[in-house]
N, C-alpha and C. Protein backbone atom coordinates (compact mmCIF):
# COMPACT_ATOMS: atom_id res chain seq x y z
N UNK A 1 0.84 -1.18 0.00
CA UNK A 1 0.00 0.00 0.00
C UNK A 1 0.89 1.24 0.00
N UNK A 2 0.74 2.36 -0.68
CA UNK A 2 1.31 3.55 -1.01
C UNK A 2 1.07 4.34 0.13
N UNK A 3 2.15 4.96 0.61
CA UNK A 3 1.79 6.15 1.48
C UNK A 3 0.82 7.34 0.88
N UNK A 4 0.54 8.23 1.71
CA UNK A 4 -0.30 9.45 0.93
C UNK A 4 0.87 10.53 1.18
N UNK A 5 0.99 11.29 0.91
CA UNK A 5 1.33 12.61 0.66
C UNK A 5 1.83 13.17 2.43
N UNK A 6 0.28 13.05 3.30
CA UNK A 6 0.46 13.48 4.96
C UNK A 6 1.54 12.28 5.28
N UNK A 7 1.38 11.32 4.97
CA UNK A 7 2.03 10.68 6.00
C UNK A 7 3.85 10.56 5.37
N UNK A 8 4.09 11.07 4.45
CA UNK A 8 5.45 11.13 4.04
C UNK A 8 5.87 12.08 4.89
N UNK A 9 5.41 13.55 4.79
CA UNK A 9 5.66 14.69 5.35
C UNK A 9 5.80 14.17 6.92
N UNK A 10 4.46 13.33 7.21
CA UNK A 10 4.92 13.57 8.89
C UNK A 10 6.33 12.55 9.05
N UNK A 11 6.55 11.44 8.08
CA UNK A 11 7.90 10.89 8.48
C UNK A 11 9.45 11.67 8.29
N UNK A 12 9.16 12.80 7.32
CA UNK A 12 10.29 13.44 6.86
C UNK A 12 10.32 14.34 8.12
N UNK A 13 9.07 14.92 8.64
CA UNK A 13 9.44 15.92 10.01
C UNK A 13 10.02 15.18 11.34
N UNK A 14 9.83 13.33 11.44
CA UNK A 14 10.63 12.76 12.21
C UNK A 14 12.00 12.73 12.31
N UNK A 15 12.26 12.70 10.98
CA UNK A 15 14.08 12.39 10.96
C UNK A 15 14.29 13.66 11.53
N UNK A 16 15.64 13.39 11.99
CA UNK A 16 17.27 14.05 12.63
C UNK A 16 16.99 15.68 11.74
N UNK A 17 17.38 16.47 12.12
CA UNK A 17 17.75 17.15 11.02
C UNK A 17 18.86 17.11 9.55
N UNK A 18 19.96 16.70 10.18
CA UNK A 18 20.80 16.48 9.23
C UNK A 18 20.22 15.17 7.96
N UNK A 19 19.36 14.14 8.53
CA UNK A 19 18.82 13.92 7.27
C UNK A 19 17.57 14.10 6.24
N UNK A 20 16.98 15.24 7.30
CA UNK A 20 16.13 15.36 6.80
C UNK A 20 16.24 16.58 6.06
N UNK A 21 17.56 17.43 5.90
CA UNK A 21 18.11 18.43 5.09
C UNK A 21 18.80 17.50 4.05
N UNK A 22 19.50 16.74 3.98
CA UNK A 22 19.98 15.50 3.07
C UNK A 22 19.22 15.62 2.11
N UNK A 23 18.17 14.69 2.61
CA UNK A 23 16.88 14.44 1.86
C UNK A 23 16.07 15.16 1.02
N UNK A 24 15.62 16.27 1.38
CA UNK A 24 15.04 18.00 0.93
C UNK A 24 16.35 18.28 -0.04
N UNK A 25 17.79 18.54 0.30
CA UNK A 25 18.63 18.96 -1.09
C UNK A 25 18.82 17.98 -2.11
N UNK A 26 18.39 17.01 -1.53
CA UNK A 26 18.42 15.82 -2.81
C UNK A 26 17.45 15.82 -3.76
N UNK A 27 16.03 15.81 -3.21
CA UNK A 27 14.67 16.30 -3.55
C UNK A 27 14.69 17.44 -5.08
N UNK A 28 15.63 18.66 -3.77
CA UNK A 28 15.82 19.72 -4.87
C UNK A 28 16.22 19.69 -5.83
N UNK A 29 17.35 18.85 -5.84
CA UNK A 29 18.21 18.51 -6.99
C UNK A 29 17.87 17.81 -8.08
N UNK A 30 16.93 17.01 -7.84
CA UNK A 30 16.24 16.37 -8.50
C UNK A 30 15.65 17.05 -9.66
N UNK A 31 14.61 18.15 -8.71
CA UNK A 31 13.67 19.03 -9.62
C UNK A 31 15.20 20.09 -10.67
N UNK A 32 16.16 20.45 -9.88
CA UNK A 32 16.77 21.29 -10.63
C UNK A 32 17.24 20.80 -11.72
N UNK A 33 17.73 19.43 -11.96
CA UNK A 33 18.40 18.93 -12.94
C UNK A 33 17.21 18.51 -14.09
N UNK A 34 15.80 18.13 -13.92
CA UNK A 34 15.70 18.17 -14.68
C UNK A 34 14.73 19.67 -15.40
N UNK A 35 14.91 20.88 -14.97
CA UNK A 35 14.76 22.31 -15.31
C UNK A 35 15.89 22.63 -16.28
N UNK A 36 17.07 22.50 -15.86
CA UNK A 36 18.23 22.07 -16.39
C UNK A 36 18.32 21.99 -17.70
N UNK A 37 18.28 20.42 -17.70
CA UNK A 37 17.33 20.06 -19.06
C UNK A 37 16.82 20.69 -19.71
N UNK A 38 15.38 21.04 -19.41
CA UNK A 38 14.83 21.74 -20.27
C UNK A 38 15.38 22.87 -20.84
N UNK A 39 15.75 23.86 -19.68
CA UNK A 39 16.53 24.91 -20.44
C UNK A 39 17.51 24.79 -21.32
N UNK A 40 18.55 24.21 -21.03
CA UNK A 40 19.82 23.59 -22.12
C UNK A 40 19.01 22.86 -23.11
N UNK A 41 17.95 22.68 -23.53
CA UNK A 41 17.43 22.22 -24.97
C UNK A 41 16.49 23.08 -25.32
N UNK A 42 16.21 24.10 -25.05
CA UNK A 42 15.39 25.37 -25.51
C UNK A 42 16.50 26.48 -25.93
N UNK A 43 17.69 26.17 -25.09
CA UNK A 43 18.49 27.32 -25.50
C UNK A 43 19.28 26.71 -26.91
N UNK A 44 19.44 25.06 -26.72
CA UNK A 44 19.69 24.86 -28.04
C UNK A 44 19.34 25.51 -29.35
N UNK A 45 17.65 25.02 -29.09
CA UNK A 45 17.23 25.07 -30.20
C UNK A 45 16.87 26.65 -30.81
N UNK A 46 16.98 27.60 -29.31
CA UNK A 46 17.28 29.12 -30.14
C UNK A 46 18.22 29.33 -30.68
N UNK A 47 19.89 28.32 -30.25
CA UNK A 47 20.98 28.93 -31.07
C UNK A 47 20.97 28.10 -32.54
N UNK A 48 20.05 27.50 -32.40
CA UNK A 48 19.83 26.81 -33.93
C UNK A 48 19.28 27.47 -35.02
N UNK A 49 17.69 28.18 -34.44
CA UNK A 49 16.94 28.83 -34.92
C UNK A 49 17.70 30.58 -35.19
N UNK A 50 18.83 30.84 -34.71
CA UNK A 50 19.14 32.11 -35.22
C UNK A 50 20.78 31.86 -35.76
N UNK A 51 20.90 30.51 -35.82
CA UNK A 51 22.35 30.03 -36.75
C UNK A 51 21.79 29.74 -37.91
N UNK A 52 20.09 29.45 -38.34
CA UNK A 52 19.54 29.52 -39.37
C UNK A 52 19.47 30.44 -40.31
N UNK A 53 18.72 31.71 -38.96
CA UNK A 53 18.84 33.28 -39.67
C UNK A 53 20.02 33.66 -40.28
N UNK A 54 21.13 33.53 -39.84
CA UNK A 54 22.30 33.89 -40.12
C UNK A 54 22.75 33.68 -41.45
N UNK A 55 22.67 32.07 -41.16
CA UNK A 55 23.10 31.30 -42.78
C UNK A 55 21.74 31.95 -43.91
N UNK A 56 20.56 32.09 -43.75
CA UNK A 56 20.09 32.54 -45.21
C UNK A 56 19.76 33.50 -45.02
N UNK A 57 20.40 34.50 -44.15
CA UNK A 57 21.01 36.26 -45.08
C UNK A 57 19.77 36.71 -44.61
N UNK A 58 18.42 36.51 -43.56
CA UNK A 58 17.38 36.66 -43.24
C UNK A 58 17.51 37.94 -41.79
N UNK A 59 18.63 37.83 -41.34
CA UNK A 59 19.34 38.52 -40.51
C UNK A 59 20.70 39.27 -40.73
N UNK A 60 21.44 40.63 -40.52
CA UNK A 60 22.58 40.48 -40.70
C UNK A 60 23.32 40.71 -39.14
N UNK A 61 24.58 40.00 -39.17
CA UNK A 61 24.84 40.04 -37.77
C UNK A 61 25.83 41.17 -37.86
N UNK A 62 26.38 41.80 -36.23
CA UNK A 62 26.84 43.18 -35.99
C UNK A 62 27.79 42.39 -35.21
N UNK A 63 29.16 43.15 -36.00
CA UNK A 63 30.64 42.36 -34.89
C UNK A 63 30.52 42.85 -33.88
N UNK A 64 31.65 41.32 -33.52
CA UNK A 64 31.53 42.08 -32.05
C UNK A 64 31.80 43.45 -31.32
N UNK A 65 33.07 43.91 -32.27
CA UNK A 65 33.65 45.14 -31.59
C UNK A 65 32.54 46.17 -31.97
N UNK A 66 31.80 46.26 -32.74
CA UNK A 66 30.80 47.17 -33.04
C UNK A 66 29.43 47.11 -31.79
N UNK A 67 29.45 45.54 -31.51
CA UNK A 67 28.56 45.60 -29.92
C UNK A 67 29.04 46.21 -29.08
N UNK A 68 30.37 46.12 -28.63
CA UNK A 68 31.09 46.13 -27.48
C UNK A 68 31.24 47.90 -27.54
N UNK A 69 31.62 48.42 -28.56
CA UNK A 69 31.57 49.76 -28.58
C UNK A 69 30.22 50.28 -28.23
N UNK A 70 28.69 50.35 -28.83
CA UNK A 70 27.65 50.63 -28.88
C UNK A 70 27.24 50.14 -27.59
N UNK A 71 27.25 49.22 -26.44
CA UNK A 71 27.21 48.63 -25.09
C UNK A 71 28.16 49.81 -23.89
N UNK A 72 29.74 49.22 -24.21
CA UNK A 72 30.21 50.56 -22.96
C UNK A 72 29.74 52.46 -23.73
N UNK A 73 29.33 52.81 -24.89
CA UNK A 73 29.08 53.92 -24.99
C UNK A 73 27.65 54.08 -24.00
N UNK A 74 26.60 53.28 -24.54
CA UNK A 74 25.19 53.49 -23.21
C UNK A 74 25.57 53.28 -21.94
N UNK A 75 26.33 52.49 -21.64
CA UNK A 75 27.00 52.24 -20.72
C UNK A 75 27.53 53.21 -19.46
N UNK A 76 27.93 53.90 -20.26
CA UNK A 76 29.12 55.30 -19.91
C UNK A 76 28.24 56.46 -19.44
N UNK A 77 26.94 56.45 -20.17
CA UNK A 77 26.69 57.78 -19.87
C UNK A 77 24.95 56.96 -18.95
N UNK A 78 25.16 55.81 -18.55
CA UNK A 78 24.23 55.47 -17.53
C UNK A 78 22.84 55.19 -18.55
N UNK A 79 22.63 54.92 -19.86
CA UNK A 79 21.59 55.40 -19.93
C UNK A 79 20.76 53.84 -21.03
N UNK A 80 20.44 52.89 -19.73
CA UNK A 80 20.07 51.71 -19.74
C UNK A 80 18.72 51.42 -20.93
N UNK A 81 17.96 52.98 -21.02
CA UNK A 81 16.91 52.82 -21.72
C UNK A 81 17.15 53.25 -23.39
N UNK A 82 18.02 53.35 -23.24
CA UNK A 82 18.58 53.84 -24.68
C UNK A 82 18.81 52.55 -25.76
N UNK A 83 18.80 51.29 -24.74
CA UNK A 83 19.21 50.08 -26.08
C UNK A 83 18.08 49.36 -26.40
N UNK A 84 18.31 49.56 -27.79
CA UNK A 84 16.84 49.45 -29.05
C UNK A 84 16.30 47.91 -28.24
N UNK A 85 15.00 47.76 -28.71
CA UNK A 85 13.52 46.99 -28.65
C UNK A 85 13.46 46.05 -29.68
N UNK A 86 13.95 46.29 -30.88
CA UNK A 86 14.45 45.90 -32.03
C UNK A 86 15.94 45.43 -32.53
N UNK A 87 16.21 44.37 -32.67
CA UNK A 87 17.43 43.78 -33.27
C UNK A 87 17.86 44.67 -34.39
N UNK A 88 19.17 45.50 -34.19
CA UNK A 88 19.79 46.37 -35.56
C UNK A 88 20.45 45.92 -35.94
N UNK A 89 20.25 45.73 -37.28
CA UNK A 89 20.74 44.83 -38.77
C UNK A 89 21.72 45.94 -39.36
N UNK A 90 22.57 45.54 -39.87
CA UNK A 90 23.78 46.06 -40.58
C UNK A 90 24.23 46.33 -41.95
N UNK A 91 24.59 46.97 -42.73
CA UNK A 91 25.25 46.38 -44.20
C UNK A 91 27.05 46.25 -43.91
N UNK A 92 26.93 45.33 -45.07
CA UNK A 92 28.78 46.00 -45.35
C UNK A 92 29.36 47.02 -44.68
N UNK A 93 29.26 47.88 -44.73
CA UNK A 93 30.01 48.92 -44.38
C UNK A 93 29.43 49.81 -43.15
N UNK A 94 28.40 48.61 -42.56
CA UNK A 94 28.01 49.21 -41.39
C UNK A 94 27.15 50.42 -41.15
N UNK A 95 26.63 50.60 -42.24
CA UNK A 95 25.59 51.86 -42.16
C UNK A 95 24.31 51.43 -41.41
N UNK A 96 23.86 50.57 -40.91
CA UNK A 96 22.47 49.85 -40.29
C UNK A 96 21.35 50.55 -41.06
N UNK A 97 21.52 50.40 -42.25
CA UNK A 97 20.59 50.91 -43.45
C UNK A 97 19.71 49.16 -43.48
N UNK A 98 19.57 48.63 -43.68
CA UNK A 98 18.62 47.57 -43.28
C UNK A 98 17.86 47.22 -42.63
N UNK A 99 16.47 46.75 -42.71
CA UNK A 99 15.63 47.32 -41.73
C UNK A 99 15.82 45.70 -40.76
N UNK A 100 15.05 46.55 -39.54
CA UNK A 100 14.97 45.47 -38.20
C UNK A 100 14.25 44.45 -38.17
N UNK A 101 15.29 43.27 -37.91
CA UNK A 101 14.18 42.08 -38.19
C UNK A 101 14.32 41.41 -36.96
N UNK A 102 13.34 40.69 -36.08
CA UNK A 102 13.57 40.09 -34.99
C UNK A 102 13.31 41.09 -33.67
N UNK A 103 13.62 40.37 -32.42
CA UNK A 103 13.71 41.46 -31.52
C UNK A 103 15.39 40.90 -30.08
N UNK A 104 15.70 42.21 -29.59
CA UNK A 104 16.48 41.90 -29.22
C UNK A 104 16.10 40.96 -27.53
N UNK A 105 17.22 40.60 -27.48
CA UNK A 105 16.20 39.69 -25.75
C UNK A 105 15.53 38.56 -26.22
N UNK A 106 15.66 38.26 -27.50
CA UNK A 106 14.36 36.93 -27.71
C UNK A 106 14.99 35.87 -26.74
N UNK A 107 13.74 35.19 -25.89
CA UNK A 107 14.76 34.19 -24.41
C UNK A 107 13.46 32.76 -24.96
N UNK A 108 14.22 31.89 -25.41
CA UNK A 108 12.92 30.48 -25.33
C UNK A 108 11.89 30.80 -24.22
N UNK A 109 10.71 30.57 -24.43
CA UNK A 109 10.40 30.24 -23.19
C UNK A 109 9.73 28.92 -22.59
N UNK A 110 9.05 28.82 -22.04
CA UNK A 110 9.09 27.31 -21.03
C UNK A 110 7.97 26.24 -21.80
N UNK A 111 7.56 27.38 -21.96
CA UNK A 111 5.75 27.17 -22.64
C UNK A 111 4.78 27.21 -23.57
């Protein structure tokens, strides 16, 4: 016969402390690893889905040093609300004459 639910709890509030903290971080660990999971295969499949964009020219990507400059410049003068809503697309020669495709921040989500 299966325990219910009350009567686990009241045996876990019997034990010692030390194993009944054991037990509870093990528990946790449980749930964390497989969250884990999920995330590390959602984040996959976004770096898939925008290694796609990339390869058919559907996106253009912005070097790095051109991030890194455009980041410590907002940066510098404090002004957090200043970085675009919109993913900025590039040409050749860096004019961001191409219009915005995507958005920046895109995060998988769970659901």
């Amino acid at each position: 016969m299966a325990l219910t639910v009350e009567e686990i709890k009241k045996q876990i509030r019997s034990l010692d402390s030390t194993d009944r903290d054991r037990l509870l971080r093990d528990l946790v660990a449980d749930l964390d690893s497989q969250e884990d999971e999920d995330i590390e295969r959602l984040w996959l499949e976004e770096a898939q889905r925008r290694l796609e964009e990339l390869q058919s020219v559907s996106v253009a990507g912005i070097p790095a040093d051109e991030v890194a400059r455009r980041a410590r410049a907002r940066l510098s003068h404090g002004n957090l609300s200043s970085f675009p809503q919109k993913r900025e697309t590039i040409d050749a020669e860096g004019s961001g004459s191409l219009p915005p495709v995507g958005r920046w921040g895109d995060v998988p989500s769970r659901g």
